[in-house]
Protein backbone atom coordinates (compact mmCIF):
# COMPACT_ATOMS: atom_id res chain seq x y z
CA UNK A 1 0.00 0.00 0.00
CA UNK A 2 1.15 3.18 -0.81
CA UNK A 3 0.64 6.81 0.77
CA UNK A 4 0.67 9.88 -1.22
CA UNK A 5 1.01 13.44 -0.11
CA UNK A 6 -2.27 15.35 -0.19
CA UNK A 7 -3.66 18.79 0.47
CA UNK A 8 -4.42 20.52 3.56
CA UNK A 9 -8.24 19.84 3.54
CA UNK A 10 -7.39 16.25 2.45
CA UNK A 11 -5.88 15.32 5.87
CA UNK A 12 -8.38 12.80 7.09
CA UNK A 13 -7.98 11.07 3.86
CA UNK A 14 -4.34 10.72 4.39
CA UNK A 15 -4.89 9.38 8.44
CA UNK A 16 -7.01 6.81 7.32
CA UNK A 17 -4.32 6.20 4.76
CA UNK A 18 -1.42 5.94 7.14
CA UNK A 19 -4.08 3.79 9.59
CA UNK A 20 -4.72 1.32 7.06
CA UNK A 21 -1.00 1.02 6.39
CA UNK A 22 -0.34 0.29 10.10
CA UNK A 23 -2.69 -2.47 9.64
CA UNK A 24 -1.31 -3.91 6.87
CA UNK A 25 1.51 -3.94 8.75
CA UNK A 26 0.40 -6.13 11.76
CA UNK A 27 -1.03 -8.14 9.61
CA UNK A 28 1.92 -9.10 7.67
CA UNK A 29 3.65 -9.61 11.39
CA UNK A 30 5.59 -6.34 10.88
CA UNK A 31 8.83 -4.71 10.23
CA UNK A 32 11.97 -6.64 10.75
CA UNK A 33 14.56 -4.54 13.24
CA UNK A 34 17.46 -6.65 12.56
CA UNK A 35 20.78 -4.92 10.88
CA UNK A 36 20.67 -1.59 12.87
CA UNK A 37 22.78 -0.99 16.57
CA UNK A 38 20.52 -2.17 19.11
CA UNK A 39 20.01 -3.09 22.92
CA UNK A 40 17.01 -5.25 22.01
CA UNK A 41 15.03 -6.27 25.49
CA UNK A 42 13.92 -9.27 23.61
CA UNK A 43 16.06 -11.85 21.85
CA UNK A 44 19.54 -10.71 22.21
CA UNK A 45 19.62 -9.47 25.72
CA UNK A 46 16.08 -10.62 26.84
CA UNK A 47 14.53 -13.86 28.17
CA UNK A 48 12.98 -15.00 24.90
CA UNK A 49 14.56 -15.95 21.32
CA UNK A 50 13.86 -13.77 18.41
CA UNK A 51 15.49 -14.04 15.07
CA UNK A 52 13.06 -11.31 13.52
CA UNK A 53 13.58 -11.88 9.56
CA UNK A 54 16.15 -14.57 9.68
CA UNK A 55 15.87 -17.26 7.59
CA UNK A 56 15.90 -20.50 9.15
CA UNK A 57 19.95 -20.82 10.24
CA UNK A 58 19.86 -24.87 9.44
CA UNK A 59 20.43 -24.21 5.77
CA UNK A 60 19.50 -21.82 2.80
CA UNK A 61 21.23 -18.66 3.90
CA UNK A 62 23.51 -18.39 0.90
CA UNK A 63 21.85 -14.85 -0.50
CA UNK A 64 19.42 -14.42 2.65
CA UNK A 65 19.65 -12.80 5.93
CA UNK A 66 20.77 -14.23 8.75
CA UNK A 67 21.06 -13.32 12.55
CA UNK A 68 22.80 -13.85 15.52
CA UNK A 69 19.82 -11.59 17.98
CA UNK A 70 18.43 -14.80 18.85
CA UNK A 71 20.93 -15.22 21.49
CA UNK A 72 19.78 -13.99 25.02
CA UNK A 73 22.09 -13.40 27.99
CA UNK A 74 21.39 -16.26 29.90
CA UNK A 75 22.48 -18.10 26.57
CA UNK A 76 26.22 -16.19 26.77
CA UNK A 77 26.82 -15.48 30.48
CA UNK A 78 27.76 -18.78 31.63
CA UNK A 79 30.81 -18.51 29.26
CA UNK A 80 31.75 -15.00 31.37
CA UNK A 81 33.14 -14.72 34.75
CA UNK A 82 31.97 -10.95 35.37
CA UNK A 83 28.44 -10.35 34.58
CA UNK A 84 26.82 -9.12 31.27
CA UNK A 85 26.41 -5.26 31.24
CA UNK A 86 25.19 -4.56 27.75
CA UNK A 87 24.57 -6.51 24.08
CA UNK A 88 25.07 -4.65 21.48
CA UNK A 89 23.99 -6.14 17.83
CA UNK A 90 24.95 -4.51 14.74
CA UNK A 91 24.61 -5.00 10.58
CA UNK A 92 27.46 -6.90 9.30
CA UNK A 93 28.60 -8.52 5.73
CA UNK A 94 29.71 -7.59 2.42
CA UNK A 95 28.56 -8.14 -0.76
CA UNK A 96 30.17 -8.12 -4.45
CA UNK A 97 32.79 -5.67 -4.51
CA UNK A 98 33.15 -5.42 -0.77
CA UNK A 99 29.51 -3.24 -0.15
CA UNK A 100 28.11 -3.52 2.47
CA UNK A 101 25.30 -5.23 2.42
CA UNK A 102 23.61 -5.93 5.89
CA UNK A 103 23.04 -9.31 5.61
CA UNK A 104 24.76 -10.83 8.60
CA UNK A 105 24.74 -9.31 11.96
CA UNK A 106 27.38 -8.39 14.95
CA UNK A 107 26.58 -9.45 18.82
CA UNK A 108 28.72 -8.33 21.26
CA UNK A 109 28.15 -9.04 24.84
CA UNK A 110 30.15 -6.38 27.62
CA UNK A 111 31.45 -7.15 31.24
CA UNK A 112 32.72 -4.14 33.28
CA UNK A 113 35.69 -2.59 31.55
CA UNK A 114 35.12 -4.43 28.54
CA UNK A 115 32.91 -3.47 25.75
CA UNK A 116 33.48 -6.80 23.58
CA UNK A 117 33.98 -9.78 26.03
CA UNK A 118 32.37 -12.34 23.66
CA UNK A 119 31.63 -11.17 20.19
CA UNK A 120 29.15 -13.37 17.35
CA UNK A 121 29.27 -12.95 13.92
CA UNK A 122 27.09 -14.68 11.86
CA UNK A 123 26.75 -14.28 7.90
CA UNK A 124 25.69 -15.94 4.96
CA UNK A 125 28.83 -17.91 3.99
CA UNK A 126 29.40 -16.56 0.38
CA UNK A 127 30.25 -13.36 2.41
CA UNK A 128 32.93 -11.39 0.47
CA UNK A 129 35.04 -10.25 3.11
CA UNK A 130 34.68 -12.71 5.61
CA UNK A 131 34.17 -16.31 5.44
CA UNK A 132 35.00 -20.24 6.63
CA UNK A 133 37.67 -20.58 4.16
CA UNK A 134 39.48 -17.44 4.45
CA UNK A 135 39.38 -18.11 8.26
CA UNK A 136 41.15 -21.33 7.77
CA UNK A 137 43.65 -19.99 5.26
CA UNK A 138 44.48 -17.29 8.44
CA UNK A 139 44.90 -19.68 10.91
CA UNK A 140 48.76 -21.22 11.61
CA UNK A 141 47.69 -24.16 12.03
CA UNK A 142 43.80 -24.39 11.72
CA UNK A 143 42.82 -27.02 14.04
CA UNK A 144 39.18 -28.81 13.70
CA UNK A 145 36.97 -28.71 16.94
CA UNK A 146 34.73 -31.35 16.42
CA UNK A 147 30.74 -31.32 18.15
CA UNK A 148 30.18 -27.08 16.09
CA UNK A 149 27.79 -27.06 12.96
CA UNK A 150 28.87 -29.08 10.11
CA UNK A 151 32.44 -27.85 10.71
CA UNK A 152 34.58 -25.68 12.52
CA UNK A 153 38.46 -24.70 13.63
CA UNK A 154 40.38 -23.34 16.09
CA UNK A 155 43.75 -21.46 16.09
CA UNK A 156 46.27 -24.42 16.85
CA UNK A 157 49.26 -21.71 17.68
CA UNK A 158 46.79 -19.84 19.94
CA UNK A 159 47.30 -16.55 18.36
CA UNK A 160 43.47 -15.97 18.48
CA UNK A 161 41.06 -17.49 20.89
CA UNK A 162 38.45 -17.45 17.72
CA UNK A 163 36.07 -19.85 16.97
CA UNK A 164 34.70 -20.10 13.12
CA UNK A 165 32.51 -22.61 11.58
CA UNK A 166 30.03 -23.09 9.01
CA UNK A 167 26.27 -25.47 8.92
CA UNK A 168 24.97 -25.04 5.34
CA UNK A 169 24.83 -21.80 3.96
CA UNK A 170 25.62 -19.98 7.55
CA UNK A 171 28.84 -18.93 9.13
CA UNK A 172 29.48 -18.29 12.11
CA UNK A 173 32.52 -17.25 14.24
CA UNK A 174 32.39 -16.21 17.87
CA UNK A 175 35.69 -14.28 19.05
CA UNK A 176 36.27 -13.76 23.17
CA UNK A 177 38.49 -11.96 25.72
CA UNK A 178 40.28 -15.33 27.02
CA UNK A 179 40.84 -13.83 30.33
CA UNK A 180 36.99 -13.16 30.47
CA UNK A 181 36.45 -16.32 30.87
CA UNK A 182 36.18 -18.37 33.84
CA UNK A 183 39.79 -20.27 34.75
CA UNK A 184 41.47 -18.76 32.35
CA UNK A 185 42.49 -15.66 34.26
CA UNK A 186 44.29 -18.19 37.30
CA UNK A 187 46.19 -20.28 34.38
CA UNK A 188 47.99 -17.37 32.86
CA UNK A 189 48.71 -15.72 35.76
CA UNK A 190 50.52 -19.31 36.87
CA UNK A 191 51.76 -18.98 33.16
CA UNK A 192 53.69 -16.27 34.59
CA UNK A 193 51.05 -14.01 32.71
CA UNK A 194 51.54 -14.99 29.55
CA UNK A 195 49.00 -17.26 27.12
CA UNK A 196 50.77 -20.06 27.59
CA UNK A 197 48.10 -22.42 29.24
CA UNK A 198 48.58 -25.26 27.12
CA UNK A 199 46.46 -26.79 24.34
CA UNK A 200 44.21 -28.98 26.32
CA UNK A 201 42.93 -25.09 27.83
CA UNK A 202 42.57 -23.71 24.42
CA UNK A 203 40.52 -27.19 23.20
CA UNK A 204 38.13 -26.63 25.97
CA UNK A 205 37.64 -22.91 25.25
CA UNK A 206 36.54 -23.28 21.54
CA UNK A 207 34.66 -26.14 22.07
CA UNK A 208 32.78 -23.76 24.92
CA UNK A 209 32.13 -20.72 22.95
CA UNK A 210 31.55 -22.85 19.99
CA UNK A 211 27.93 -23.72 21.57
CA UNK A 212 26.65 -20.11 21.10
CA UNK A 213 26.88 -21.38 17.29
CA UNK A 214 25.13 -24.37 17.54
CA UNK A 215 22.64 -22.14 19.01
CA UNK A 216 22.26 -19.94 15.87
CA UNK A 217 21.91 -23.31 13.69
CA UNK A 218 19.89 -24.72 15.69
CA UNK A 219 21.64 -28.26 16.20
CA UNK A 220 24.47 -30.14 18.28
CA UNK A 221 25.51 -29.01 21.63
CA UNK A 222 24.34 -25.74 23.32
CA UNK A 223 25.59 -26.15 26.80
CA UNK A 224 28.94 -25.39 27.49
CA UNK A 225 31.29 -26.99 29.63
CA UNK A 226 34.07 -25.87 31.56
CA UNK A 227 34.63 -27.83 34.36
CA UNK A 228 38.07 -28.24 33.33
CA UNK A 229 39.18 -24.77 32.68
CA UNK A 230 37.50 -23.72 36.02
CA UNK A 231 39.22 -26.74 38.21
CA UNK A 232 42.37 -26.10 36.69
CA UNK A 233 42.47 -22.58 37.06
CA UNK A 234 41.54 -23.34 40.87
CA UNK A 235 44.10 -25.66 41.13
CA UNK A 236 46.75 -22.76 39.86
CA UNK A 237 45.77 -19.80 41.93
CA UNK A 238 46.06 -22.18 45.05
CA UNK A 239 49.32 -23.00 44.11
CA UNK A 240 51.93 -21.13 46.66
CA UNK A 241 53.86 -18.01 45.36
CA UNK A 242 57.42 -18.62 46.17
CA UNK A 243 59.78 -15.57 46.65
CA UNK A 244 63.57 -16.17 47.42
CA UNK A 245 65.48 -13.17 49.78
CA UNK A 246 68.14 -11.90 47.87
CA UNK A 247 71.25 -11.97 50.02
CA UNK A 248 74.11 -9.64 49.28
CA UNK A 249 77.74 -9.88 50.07
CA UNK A 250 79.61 -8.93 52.70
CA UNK A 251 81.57 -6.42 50.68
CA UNK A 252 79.21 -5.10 48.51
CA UNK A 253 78.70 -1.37 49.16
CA UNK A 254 76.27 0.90 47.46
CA UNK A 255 77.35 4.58 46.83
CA UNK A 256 75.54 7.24 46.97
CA UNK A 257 75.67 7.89 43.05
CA UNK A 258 73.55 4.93 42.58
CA UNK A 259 76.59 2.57 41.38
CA UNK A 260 78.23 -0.29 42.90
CA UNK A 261 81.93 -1.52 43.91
CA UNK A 262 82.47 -5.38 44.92
């Protein structure tokens, strides 16, 4: 239906206009939100899922929308030690010649002091700019995590604690703040602060965040586990800290001009 403008003495022609388009509207189950910045209270954020205008994430999403708003916070938070503050979801993907084109979206979930804890991306996956393949190609060495859509990798050097994989036509790829996460904190600080937690962390942690995929196609395993990463980290911040005196000979003196004579 379509609205034209009218004269002055025409206005309650043009009210019942817009009324009937308002209608026709809720009758057609109205407008699809997704694509813009939001802090939805439903889906993404809320207590209910809501993947307005998504096509159904099991398959077919080669040239269609797709969504990742259909997450809530109860569905993320488990993967975050600090609470969830704010979700912000955003338009995402590019077509031919790198345009945007809107047809993926963003999520990003924020603790206190970060703004991007756990980030999803979901797009078709014939997505110019970014997609399963290129992912792979990136990653030094790209190692499979088995149980996350039809397929999916992890960074086997650990240089990013990213998650892609693809289920049909749909990629998705869910990036975190490693540190965010519960246990992983304690292991790198007994890593002497460093990343170095070993692989067996690293396998748990995609395989975790992996879930909030499965979620978006609707299959597999949507309950994370990290019972390991949480007893281990446990296990490291009990660990003593060990400091040894430093004992300084006899004939050492220290000068006033900040330099030393044996």
């Amino acid at each position: 239906m379509q609205c034209t403008r009218v004269a002055p003495h025409r206005r309650i022609g043009l009210t019942a206009c817009l009324l009937a388009l308002a209608l026709g509207l809720a009758a057609c189950g109205g407008s699809s939100s997704k694509g813009s910045s939001s802090t939805a209270s439903t889906g993404v954020g809320g207590s209910t899922a809501a993947a307005t205008g998504a096509t159904d994430p099991g398959g077919g999403g080669g040239g269609a929308s797709v969504t990742c708003n259909q997450l809530t916070k109860a569905d993320v938070q488990p993967l975050l030690a600090a609470p969830i503050t704010g979700v912000t979801v955003k338009a995402a993907g590019m077509g031919s010649n790198f345009e945007p084109d809107g047809k993926g979206q963003q999520c990003s979930f924020a603790v206190e002091g970060m703004a991007s804890a756990i980030s999803v991306t979901v797009l078709p996956s014939n997505d110019e700019a970014q997609n399963y393949d290129g992912d792979v190609r990136a990653l030094s060495p790209a190692v499979s995590v088995p149980g996350i859509g039809d397929k999916a990798v992890r960074d086997g050097g650990h240089g990013t604690p990213t998650l892609s994989s693809l289920k049909g036509d749909v990629y998705c790829s869910v990036a975190v703040q490693p540190d965010d996460v519960p246990g992983i904190a304690q292991l790198e600080d007994a890593a002497g602060h460093t990343s170095d937690i070993g692989d067996k962390a690293y396998a748990e942690l995609a395989a975790a965040i992996g879930t909030l995929c499965n979620r978006i196609y609707g299959s597999g395993n949507t309950a994370p586990d990290l019972t390991g990463l949480v007893s281990a980290g446990a296990a490291a911040a009990s660990q003593p800290t060990t400091t040894t005196d430093l004992t300084l000979p006899t004939n050492l003196t220290l000068p006033t001009d900040g330099a030393s004579t044996p």
